[in-house]
C-alpha atoms as a PDB file:
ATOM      1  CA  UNK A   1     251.232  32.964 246.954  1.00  0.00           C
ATOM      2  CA  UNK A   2     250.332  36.461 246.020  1.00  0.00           C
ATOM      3  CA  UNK A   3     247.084  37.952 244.356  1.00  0.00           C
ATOM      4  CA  UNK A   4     249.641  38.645 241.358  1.00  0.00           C
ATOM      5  CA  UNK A   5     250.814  34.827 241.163  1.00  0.00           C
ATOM      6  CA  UNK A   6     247.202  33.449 240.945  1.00  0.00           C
ATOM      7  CA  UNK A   7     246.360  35.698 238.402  1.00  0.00           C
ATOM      8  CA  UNK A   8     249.417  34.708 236.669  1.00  0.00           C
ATOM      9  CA  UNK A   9     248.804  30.936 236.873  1.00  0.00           C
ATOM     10  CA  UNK A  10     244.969  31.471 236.361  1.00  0.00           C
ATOM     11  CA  UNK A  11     245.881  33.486 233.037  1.00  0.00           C
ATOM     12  CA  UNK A  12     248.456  30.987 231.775  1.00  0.00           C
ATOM     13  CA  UNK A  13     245.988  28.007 231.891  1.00  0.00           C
ATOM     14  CA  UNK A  14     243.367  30.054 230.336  1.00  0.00           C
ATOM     15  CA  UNK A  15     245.794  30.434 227.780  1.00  0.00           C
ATOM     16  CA  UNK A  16     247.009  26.782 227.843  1.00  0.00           C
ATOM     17  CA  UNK A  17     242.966  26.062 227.474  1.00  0.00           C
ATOM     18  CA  UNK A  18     242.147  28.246 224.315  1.00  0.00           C
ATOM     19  CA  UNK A  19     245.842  26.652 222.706  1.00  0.00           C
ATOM     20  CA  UNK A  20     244.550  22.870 223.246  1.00  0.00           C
ATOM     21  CA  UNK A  21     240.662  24.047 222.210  1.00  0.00           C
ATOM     22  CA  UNK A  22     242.373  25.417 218.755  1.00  0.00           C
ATOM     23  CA  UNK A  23     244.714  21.807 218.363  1.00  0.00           C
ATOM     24  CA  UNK A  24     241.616  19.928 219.589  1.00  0.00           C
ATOM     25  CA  UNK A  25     239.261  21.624 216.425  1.00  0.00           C
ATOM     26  CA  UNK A  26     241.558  22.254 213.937  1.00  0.00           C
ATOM     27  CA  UNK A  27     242.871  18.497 214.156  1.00  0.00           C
ATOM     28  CA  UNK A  28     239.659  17.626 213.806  1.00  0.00           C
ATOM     29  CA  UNK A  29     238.487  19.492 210.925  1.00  0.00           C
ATOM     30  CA  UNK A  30     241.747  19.094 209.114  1.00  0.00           C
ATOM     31  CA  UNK A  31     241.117  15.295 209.563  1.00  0.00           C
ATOM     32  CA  UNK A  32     237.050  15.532 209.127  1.00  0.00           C
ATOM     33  CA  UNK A  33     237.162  12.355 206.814  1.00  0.00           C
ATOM     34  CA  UNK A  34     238.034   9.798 209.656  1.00  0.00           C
ATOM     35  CA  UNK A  35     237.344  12.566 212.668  1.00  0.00           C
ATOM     36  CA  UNK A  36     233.244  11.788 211.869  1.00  0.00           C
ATOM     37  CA  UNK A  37     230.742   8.971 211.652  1.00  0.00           C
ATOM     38  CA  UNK A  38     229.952   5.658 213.299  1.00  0.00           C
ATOM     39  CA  UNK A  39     233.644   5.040 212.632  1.00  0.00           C
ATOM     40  CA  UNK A  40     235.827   7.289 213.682  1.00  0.00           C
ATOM     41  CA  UNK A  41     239.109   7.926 214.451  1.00  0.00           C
ATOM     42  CA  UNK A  42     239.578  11.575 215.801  1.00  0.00           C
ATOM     43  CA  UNK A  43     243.467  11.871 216.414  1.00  0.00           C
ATOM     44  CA  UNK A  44     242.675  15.439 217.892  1.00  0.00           C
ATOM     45  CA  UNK A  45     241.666  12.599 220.497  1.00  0.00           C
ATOM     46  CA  UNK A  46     244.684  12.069 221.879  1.00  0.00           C
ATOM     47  CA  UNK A  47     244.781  15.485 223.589  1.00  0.00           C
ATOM     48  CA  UNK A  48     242.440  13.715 226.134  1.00  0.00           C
ATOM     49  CA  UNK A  49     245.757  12.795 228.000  1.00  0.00           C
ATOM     50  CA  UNK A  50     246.326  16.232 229.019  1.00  0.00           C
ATOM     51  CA  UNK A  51     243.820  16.218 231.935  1.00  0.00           C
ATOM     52  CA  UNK A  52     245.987  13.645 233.762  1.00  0.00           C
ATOM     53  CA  UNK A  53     248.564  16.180 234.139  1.00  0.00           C
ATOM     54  CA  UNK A  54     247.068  19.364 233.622  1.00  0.00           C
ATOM     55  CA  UNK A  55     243.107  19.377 234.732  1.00  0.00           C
ATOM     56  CA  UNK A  56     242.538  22.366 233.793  1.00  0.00           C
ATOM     57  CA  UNK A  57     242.962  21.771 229.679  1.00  0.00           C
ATOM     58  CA  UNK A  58     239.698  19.648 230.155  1.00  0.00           C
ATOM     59  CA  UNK A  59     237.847  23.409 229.448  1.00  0.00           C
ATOM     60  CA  UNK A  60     240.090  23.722 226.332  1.00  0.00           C
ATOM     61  CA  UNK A  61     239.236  19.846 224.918  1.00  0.00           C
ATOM     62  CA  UNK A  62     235.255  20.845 225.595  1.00  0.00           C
ATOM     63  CA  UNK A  63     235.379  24.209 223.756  1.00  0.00           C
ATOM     64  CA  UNK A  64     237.235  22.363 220.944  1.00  0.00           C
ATOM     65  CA  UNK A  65     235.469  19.492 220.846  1.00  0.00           C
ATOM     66  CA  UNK A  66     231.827  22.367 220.731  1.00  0.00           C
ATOM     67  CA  UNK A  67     233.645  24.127 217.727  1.00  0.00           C
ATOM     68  CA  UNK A  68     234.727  20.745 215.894  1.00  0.00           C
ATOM     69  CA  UNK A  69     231.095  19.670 215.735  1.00  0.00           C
ATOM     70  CA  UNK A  70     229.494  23.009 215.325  1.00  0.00           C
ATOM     71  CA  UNK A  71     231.382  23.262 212.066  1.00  0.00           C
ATOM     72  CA  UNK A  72     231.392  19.062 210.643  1.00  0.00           C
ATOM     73  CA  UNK A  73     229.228  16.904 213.502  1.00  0.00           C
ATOM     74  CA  UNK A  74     226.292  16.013 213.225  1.00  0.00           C
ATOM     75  CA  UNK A  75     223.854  18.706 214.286  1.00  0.00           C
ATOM     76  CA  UNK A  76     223.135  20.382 217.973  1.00  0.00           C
ATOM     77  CA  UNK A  77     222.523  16.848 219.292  1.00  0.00           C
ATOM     78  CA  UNK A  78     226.123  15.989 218.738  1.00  0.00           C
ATOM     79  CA  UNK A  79     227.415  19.568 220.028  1.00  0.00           C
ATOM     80  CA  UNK A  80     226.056  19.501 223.212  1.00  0.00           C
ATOM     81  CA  UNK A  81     226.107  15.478 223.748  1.00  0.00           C
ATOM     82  CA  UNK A  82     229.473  15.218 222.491  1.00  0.00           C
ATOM     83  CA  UNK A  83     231.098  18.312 224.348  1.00  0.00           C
ATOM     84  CA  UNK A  84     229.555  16.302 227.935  1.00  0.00           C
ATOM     85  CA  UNK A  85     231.460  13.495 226.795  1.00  0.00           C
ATOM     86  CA  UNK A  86     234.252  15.388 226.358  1.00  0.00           C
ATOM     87  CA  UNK A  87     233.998  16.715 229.863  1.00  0.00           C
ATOM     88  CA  UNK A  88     233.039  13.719 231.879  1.00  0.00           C
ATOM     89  CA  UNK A  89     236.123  12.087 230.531  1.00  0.00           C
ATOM     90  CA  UNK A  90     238.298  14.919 231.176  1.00  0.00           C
ATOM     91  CA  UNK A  91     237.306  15.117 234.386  1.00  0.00           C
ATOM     92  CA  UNK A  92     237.466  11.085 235.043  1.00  0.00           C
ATOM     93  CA  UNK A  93     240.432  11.431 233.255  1.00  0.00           C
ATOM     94  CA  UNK A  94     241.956  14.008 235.796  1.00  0.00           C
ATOM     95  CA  UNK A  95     241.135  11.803 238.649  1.00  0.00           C
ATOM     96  CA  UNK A  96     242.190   8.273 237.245  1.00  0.00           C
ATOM     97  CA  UNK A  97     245.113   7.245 239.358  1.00  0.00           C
ATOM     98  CA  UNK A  98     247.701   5.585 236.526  1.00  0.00           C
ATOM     99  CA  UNK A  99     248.514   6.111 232.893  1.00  0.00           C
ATOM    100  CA  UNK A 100     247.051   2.875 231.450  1.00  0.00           C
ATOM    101  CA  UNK A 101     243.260   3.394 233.472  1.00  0.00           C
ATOM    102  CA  UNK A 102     243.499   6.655 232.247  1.00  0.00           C
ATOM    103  CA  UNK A 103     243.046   6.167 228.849  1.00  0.00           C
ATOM    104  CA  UNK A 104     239.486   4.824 229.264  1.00  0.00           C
ATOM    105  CA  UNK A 105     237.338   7.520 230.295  1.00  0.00           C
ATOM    106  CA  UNK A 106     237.298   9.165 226.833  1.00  0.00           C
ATOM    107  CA  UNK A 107     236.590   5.365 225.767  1.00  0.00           C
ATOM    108  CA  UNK A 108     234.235   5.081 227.766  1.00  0.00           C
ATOM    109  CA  UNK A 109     232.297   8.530 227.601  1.00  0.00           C
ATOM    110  CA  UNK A 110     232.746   8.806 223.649  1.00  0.00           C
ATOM    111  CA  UNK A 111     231.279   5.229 223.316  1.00  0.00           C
ATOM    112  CA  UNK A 112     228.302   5.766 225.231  1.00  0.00           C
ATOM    113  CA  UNK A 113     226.938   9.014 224.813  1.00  0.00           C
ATOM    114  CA  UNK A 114     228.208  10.018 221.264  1.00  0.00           C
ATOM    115  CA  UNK A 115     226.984   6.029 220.315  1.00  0.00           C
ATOM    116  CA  UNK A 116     223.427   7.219 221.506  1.00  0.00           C
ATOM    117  CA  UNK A 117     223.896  10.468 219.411  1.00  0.00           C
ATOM    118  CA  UNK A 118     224.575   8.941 216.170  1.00  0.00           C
ATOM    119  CA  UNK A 119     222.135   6.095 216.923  1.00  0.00           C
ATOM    120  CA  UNK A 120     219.730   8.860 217.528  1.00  0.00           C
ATOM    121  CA  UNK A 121     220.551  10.906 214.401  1.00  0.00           C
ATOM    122  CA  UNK A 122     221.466   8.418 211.774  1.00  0.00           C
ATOM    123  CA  UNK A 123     218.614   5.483 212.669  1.00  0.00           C
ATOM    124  CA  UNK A 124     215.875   7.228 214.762  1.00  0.00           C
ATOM    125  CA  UNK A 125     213.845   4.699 213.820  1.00  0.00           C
ATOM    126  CA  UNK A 126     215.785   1.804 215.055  1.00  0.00           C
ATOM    127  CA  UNK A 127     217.406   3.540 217.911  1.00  0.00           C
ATOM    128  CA  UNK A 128     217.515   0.309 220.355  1.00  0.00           C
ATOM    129  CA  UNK A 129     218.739  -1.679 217.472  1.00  0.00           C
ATOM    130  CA  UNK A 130     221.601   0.289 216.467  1.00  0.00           C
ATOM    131  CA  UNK A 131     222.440   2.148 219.766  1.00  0.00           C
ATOM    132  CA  UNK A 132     225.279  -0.885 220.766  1.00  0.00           C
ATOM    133  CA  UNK A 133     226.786  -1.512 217.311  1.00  0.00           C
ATOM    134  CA  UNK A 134     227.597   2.434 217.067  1.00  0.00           C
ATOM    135  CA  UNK A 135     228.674   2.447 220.710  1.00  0.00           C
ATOM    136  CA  UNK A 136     230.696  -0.210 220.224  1.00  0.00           C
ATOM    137  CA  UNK A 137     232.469   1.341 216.926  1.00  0.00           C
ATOM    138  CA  UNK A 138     232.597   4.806 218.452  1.00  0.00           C
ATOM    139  CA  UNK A 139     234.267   3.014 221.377  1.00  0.00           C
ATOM    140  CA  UNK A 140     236.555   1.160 219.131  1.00  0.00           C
ATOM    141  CA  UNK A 141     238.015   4.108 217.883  1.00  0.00           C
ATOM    142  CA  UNK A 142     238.531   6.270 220.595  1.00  0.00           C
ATOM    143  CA  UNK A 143     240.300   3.267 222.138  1.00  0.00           C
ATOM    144  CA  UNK A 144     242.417   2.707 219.557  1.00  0.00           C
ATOM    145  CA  UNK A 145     243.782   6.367 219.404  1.00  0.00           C
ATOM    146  CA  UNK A 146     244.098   6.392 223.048  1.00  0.00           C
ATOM    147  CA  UNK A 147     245.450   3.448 223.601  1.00  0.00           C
ATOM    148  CA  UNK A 148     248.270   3.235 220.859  1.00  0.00           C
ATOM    149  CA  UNK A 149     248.826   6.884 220.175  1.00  0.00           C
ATOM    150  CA  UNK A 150     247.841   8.283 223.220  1.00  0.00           C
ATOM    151  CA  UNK A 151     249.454   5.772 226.057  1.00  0.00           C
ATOM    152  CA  UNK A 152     252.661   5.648 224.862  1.00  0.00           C
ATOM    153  CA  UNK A 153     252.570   9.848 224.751  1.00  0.00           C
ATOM    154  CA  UNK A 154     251.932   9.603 228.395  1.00  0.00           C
ATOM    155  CA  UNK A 155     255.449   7.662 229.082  1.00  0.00           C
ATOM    156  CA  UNK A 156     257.211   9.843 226.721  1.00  0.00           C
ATOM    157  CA  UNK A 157     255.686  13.304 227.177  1.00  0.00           C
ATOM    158  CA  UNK A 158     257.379  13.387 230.904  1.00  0.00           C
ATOM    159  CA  UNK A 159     260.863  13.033 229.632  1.00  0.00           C
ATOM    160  CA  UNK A 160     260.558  16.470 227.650  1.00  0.00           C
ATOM    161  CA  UNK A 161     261.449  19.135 229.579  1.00  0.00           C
ATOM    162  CA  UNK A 162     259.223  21.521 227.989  1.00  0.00           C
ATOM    163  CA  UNK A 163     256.389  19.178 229.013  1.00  0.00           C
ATOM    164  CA  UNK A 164     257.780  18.853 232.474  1.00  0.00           C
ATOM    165  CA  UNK A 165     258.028  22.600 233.202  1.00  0.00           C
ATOM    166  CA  UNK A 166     254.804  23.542 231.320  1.00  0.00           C
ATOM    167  CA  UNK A 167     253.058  20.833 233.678  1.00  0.00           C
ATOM    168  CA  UNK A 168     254.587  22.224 236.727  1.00  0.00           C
ATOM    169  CA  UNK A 169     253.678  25.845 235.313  1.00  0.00           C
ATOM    170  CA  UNK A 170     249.820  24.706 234.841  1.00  0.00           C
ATOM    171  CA  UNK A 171     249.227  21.192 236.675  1.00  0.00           C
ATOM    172  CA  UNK A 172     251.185  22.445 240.574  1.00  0.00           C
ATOM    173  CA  UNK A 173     252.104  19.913 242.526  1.00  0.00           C
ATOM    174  CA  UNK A 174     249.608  17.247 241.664  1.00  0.00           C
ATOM    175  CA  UNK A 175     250.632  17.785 237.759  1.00  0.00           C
ATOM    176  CA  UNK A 176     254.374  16.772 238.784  1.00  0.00           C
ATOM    177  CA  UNK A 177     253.351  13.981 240.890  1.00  0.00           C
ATOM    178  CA  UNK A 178     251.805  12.297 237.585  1.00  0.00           C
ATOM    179  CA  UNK A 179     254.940  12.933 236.077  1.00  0.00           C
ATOM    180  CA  UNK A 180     256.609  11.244 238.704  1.00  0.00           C
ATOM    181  CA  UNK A 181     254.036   8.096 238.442  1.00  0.00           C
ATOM    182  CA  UNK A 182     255.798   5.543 236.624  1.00  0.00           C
ATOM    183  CA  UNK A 183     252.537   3.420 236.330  1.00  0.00           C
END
């Protein structure tokens, strides 16, 4: 591969990166009424597939995820807690081996650290009290758009060719093999 190439492939998932960062807030924001809050369903969650395939869109979920609570979280906290969540699970995400395990690193992450962020904003006072019911919601959600939006994406996305050629255009080799993986 030549100097030209890598810039090539470097540039296009830079691009790919700002593209999912723009879906990623402007889903968000656009759906701010369930995207927010102890319960919360953020659909622009679902784009937490896309580091199975393509590891490289994790950058483009954290910026999103930075500019989506800049402009409706709640406060710095949130920002910089949530946007770690956002990439530990894209990274965990990115090395899970199958579809199904994959979904739960976003779980997971979201759950945890964005449960202690809301416990820590909304109830300081009563932070060990309310620290496992908003993990647990937080988790619920994130689940729940993972697991019956986002799964079934992760069957279906690989039969698009668009998807297919864009994934061996950003993801290489290790990008197609997921496609291949039928589990």
């Amino acid at each position: 591969m030549n100097a030209n190439s890598n810039v090539n492939v470097h540039l296009r998932r830079m691009t790919f990166a700002a593209v999912v960062a723009a879906l990623y807030a402007a889903l968000t924001l656009v759906l701010a009424p369930i995207s927010y809050g102890p319960v919360q369903f953020r659909i622009s969650e679902v784009l937490c597939i896309l580091p199975f395939f393509i590891p490289s869109s994790t950058w483009g979920l954290v910026v999103g995820c930075v500019v989506a609570n800049l402009i409706g979280g709640n406060g710095m906290l949130d920002v910089v807690f949530g946007s770690l969540a956002t990439l530990i699970a894209g990274v965990a995400t990115s090395l899970i081996p199958n579809k199904p395990l994959a979904c739960l690193p976003p779980a997971v992450a979201n759950g945890l650290i964005v449960g202690a962020v809301l416990a820590k904003v909304l109830t300081p006072d009563a932070f060990a009290a309310s620290f496992p019911l908003f993990a647990l919601e937080v988790f619920a959600g994130e689940a729940a758009v993972l697991f019956i939006i986002g799964l079934p994406l992760m069957y279906l996305l690989p039969r698009v060719n668009v998807f297919r050629k864009m994934v061996e255009n950003l993801g290489g080799k290790r990008g197609l093999s997921r496609i291949e993986n039928k589990r």
